[in-house]
C-alpha atoms as a PDB file:
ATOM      1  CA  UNK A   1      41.625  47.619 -24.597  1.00  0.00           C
ATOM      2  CA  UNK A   2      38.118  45.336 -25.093  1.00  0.00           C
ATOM      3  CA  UNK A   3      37.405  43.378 -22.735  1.00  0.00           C
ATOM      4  CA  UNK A   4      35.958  40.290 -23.516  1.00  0.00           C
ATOM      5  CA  UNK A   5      32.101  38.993 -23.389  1.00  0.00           C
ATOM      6  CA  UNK A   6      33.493  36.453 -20.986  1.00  0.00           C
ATOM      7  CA  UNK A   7      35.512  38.837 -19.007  1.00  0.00           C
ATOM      8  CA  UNK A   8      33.089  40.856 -18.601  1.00  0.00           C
ATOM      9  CA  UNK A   9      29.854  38.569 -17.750  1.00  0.00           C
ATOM     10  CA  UNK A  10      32.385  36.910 -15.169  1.00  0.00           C
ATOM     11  CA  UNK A  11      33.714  39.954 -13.258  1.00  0.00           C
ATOM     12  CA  UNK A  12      29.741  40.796 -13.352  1.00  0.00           C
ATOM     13  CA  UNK A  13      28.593  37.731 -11.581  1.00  0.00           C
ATOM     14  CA  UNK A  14      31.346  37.554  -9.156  1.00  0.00           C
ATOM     15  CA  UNK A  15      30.659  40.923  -7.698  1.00  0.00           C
ATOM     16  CA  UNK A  16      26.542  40.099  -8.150  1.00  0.00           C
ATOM     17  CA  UNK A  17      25.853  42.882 -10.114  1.00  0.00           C
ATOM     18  CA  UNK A  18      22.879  43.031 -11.489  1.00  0.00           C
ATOM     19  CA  UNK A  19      23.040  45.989 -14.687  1.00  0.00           C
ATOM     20  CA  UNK A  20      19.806  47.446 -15.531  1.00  0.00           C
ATOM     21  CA  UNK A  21      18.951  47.724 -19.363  1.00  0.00           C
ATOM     22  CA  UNK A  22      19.097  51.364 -20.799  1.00  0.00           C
ATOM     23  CA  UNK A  23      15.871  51.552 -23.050  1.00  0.00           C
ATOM     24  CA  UNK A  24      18.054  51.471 -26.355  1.00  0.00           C
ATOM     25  CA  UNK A  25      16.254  50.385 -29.286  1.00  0.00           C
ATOM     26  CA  UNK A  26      17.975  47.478 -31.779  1.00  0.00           C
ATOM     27  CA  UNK A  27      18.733  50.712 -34.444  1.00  0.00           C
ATOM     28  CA  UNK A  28      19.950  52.604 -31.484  1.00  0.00           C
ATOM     29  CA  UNK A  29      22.167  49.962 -30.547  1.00  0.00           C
ATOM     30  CA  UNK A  30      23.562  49.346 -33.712  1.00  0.00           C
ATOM     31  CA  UNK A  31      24.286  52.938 -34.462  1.00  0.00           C
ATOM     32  CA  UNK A  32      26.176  53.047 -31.408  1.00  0.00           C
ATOM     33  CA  UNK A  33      28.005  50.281 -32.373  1.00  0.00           C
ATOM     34  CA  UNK A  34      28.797  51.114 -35.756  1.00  0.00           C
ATOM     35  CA  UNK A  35      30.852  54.474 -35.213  1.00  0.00           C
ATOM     36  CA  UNK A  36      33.714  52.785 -32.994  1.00  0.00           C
ATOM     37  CA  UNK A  37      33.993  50.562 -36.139  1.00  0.00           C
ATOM     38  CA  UNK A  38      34.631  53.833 -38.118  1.00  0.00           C
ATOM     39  CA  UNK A  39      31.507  53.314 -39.804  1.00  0.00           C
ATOM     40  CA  UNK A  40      28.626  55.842 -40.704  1.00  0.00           C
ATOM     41  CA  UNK A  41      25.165  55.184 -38.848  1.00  0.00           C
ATOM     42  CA  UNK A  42      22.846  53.413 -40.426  1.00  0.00           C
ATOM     43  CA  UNK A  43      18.754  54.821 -40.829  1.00  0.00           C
ATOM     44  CA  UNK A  44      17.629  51.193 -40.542  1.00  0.00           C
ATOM     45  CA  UNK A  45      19.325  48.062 -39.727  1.00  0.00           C
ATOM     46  CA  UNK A  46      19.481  46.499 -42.852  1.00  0.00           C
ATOM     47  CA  UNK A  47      20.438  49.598 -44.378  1.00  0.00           C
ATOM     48  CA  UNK A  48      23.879  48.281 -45.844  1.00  0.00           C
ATOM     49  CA  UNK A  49      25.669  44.794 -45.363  1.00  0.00           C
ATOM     50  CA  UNK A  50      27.668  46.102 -42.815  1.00  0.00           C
ATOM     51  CA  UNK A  51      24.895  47.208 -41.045  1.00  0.00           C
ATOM     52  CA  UNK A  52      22.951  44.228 -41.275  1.00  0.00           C
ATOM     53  CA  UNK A  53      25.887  41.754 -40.215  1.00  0.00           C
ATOM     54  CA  UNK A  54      26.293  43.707 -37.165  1.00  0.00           C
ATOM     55  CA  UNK A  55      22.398  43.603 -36.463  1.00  0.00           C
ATOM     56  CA  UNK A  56      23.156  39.383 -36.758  1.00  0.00           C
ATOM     57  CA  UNK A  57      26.117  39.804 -34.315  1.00  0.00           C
ATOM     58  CA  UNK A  58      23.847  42.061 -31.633  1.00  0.00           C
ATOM     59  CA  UNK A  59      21.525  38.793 -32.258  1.00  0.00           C
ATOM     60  CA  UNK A  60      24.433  36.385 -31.641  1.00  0.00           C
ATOM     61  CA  UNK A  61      25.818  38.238 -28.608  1.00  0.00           C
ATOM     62  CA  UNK A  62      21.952  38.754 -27.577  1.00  0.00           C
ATOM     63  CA  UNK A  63      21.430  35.183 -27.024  1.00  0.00           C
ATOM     64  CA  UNK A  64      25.372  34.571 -25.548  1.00  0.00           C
ATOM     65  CA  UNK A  65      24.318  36.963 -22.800  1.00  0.00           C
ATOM     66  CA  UNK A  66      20.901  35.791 -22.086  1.00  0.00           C
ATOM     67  CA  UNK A  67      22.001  32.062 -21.303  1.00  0.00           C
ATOM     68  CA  UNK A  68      25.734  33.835 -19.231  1.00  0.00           C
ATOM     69  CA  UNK A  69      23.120  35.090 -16.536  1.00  0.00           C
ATOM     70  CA  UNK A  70      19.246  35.377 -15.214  1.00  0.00           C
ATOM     71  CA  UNK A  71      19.408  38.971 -15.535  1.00  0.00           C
ATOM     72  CA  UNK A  72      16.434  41.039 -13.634  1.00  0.00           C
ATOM     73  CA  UNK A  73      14.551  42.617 -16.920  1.00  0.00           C
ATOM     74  CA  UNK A  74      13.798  38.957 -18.422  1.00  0.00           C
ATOM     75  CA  UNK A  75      11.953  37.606 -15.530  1.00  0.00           C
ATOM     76  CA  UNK A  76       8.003  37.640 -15.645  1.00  0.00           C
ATOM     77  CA  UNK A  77       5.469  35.722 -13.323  1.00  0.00           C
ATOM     78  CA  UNK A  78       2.555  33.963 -15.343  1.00  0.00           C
ATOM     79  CA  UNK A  79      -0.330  32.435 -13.613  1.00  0.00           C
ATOM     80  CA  UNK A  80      -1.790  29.366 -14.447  1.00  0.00           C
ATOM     81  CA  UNK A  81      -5.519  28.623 -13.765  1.00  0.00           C
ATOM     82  CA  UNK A  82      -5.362  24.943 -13.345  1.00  0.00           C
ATOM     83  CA  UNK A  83      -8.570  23.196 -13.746  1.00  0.00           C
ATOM     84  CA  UNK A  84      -9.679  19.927 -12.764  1.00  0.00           C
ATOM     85  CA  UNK A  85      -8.826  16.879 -14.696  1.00  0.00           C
ATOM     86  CA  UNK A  86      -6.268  19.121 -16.695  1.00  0.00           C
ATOM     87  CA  UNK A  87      -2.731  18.394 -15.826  1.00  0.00           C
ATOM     88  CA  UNK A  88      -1.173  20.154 -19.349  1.00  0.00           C
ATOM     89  CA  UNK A  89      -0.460  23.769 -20.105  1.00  0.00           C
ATOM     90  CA  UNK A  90       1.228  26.373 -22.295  1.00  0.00           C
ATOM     91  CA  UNK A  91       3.010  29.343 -21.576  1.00  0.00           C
ATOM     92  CA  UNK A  92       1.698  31.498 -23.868  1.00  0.00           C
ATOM     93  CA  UNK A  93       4.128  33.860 -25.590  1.00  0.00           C
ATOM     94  CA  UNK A  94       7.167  32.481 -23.640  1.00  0.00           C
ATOM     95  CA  UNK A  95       9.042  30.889 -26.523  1.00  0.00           C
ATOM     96  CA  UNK A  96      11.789  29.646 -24.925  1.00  0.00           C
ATOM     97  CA  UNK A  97      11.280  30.436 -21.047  1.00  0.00           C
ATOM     98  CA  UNK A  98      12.487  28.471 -18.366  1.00  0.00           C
ATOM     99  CA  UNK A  99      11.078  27.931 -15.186  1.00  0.00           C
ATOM    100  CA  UNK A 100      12.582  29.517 -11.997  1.00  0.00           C
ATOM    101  CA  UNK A 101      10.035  28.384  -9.561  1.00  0.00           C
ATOM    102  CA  UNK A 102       6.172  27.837  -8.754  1.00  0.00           C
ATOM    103  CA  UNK A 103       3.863  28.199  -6.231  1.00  0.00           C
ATOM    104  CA  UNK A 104       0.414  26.807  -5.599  1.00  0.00           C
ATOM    105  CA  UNK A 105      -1.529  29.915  -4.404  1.00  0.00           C
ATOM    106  CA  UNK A 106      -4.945  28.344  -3.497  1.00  0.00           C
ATOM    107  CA  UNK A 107      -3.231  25.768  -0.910  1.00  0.00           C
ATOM    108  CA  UNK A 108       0.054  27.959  -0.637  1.00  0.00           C
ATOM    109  CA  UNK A 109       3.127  26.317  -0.981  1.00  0.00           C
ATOM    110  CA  UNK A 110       5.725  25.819  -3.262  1.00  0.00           C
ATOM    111  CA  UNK A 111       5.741  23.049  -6.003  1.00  0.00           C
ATOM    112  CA  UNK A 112       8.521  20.923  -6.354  1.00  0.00           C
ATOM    113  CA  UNK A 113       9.981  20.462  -9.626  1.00  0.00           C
ATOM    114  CA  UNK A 114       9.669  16.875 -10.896  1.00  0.00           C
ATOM    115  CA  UNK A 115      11.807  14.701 -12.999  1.00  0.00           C
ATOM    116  CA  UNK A 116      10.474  12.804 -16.285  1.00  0.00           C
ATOM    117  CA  UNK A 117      11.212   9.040 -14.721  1.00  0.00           C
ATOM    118  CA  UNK A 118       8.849  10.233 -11.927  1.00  0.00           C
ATOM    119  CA  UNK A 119       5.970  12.018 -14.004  1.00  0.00           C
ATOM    120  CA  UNK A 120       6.382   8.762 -16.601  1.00  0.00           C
ATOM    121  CA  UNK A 121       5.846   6.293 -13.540  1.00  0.00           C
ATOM    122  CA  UNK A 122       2.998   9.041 -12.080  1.00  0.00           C
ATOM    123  CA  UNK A 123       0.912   8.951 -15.375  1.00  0.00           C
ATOM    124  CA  UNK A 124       1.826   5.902 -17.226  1.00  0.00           C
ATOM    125  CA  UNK A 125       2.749   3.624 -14.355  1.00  0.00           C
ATOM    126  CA  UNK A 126      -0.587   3.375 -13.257  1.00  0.00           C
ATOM    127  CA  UNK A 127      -4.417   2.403 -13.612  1.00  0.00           C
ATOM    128  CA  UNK A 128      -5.264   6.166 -12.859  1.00  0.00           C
ATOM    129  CA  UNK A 129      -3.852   8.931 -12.088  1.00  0.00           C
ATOM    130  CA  UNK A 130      -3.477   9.959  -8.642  1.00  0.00           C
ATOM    131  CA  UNK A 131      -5.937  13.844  -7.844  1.00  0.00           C
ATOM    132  CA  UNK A 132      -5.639  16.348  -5.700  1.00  0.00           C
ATOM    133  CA  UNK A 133      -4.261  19.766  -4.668  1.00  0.00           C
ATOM    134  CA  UNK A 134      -1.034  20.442  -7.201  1.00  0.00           C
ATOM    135  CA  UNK A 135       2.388  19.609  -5.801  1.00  0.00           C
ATOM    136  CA  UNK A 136       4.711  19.109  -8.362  1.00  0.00           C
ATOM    137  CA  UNK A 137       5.685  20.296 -11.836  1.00  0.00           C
ATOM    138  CA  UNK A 138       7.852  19.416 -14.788  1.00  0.00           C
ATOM    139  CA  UNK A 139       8.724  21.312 -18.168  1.00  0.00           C
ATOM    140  CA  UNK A 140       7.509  19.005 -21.003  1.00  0.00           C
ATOM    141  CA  UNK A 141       8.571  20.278 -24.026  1.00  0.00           C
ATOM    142  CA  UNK A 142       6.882  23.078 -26.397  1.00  0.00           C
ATOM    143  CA  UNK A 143       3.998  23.712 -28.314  1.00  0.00           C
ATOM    144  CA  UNK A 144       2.775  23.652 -32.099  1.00  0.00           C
ATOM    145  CA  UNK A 145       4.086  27.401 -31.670  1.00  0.00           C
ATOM    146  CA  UNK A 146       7.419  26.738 -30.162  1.00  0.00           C
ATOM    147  CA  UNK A 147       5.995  28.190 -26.498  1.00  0.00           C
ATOM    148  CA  UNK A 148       7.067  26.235 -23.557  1.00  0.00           C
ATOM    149  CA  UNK A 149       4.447  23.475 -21.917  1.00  0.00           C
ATOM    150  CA  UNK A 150       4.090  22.091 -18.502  1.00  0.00           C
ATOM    151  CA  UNK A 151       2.787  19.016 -16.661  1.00  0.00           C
ATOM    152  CA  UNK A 152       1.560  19.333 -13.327  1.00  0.00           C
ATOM    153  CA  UNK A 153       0.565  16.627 -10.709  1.00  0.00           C
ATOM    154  CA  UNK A 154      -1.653  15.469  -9.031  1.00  0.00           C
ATOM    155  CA  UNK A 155      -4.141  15.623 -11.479  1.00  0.00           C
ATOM    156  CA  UNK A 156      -6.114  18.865 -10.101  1.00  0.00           C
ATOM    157  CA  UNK A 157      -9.465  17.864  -7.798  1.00  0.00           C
ATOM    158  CA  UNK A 158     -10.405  21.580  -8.443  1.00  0.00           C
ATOM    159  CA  UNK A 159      -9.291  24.711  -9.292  1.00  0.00           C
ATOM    160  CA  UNK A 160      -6.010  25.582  -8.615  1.00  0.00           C
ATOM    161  CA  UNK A 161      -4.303  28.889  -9.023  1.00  0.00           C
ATOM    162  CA  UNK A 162      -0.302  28.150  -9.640  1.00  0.00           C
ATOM    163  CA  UNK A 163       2.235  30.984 -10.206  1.00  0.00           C
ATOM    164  CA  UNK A 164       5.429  30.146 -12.069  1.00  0.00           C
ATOM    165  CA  UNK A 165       8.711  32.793 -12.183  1.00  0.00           C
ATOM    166  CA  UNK A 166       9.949  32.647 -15.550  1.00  0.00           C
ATOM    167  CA  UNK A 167      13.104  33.877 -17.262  1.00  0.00           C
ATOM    168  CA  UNK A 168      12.226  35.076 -20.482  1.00  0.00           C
ATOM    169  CA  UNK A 169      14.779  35.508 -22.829  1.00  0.00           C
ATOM    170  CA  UNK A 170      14.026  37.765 -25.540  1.00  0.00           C
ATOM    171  CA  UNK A 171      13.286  37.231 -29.549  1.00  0.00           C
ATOM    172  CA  UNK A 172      15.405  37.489 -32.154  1.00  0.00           C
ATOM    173  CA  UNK A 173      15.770  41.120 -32.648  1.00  0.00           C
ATOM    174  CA  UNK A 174      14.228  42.365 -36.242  1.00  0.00           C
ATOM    175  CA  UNK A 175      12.297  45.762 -35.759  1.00  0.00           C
ATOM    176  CA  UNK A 176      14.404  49.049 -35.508  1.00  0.00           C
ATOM    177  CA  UNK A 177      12.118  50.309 -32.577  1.00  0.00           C
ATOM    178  CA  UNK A 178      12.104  47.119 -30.273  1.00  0.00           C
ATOM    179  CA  UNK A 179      13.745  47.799 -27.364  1.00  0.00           C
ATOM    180  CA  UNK A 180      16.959  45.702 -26.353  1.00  0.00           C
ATOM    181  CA  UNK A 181      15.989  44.141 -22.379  1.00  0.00           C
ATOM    182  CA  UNK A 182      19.227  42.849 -21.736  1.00  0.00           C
ATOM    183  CA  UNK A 183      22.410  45.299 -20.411  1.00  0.00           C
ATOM    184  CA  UNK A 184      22.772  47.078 -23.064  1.00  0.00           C
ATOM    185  CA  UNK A 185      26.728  48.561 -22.612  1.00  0.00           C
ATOM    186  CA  UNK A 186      27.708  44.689 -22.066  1.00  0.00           C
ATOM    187  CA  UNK A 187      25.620  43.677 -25.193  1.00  0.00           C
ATOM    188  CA  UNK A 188      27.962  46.667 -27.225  1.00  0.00           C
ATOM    189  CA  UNK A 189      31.073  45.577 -25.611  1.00  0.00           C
ATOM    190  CA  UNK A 190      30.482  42.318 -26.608  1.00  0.00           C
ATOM    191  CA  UNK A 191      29.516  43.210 -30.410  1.00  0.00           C
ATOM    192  CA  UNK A 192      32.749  45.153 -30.767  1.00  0.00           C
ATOM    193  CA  UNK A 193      34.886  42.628 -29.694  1.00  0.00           C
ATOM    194  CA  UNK A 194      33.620  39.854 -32.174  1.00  0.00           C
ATOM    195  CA  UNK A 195      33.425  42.546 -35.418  1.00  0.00           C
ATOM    196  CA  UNK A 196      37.132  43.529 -34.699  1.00  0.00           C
ATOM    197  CA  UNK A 197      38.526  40.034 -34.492  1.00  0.00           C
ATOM    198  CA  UNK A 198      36.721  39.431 -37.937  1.00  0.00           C
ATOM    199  CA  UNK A 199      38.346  42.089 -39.748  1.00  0.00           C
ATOM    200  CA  UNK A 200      40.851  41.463 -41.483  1.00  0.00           C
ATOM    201  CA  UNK A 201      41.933  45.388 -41.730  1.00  0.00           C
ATOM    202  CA  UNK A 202      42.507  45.807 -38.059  1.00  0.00           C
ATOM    203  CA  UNK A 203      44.593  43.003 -37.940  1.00  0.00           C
ATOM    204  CA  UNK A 204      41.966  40.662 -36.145  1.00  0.00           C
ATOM    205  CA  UNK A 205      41.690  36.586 -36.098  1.00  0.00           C
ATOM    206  CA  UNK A 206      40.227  36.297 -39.667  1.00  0.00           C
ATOM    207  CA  UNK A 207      43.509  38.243 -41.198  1.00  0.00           C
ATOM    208  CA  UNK A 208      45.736  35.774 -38.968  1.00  0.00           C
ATOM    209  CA  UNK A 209      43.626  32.238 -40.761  1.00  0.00           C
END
């Protein structure tokens, strides 16, 4: 019996178990995936329909698992040089991160994470904004290029090394060699479950509509 995605992510967090990825590639995955649907494997994803909707489910699932959990393998550290008079920066390359925490390294100490009625009253409640060693933080939206931006504050009196933990959740999976970072046996278990209760053949929720 299947358990399901839910099931599964839930016994997972209650026990705080933290599975470590397997180095499968998206092809890999699928043709792993495609035999216990009594299917043949597949020499690239989009090698038949069938092969390409279950690439789109392991996408689906992907991105079902990534939000269930901060799992270990999606967490990177960037470091932001702040500079003075510069209280605006990107996360390059971190599409749609989210900040864990930060740290101001060059006056050590964590940054507080700030909230937007704060930051509006910090920046646009006044005649000018306040400088200083960075304190605080606040996640304000992306990019041109859909990467995640942040305000900082006080505006910085110098330069200002801050580190900020990220979890990183990964792109849509396209490429037959990139590597899946997420658990991979959960991310199968998961795939099989939703392809059996659309098939009408086995008897799943789409033959019961």
């Amino acid at each position: 019996m299947i358990k399901s995605l839910d099931k599964l992510l839930d016994e997972m967090e209650a026990k705080g178990y933290e599975m470590p990825t397997t180095g499968r590639t998206f092809l890999q995955t699928i043709n792993i995936i495609l035999p216990r649907l009594r299917k043949g494997t597949v020499a690239a994803n989009n090698t038949t329909t069938y092969s390409t909707m279950i690439g789109t489910l392991v996408n689906q699932v992907k991105t079902e698992i990534e939000y269930a959990h901060y799992w270990r393998d999606l967490r990177d550290t960037y470091t932001v040089t702040a500079v003075a008079g510069t209280t605006s920066y990107t996360f390059t390359n971190a599409g749609r991160a989210q900040i864990l925490d930060a740290w101001n390294t060059t006056t050590p100490g964590e940054l507080k994470r700030g909230d937007y009625s704060s930051f509006n009253q910090k920046f646009f409640g006044v005649t000018t904004v306040a400088t200083g060693k960075v304190e605080e933080y606040l996640a304000s939206g992306l990019d041109a290029n859909y990467d995640l931006q942040v305000d900082i504050w006080p505006s910085p009196s110098s330069t200002n090394i801050l580190k900020f933990n990220l979890y990183l959740p990964q792109a849509t999976l396209t490429a037959d060699a990139t590597v899946v970072t997420i658990p991979n046996d959960v991310l199968i278990e998961g795939v099989v479950a939703r392809a059996l209760a659309e098939r009408v053949d086995d008897g799943g929720d789409a033959a019961k509509a």
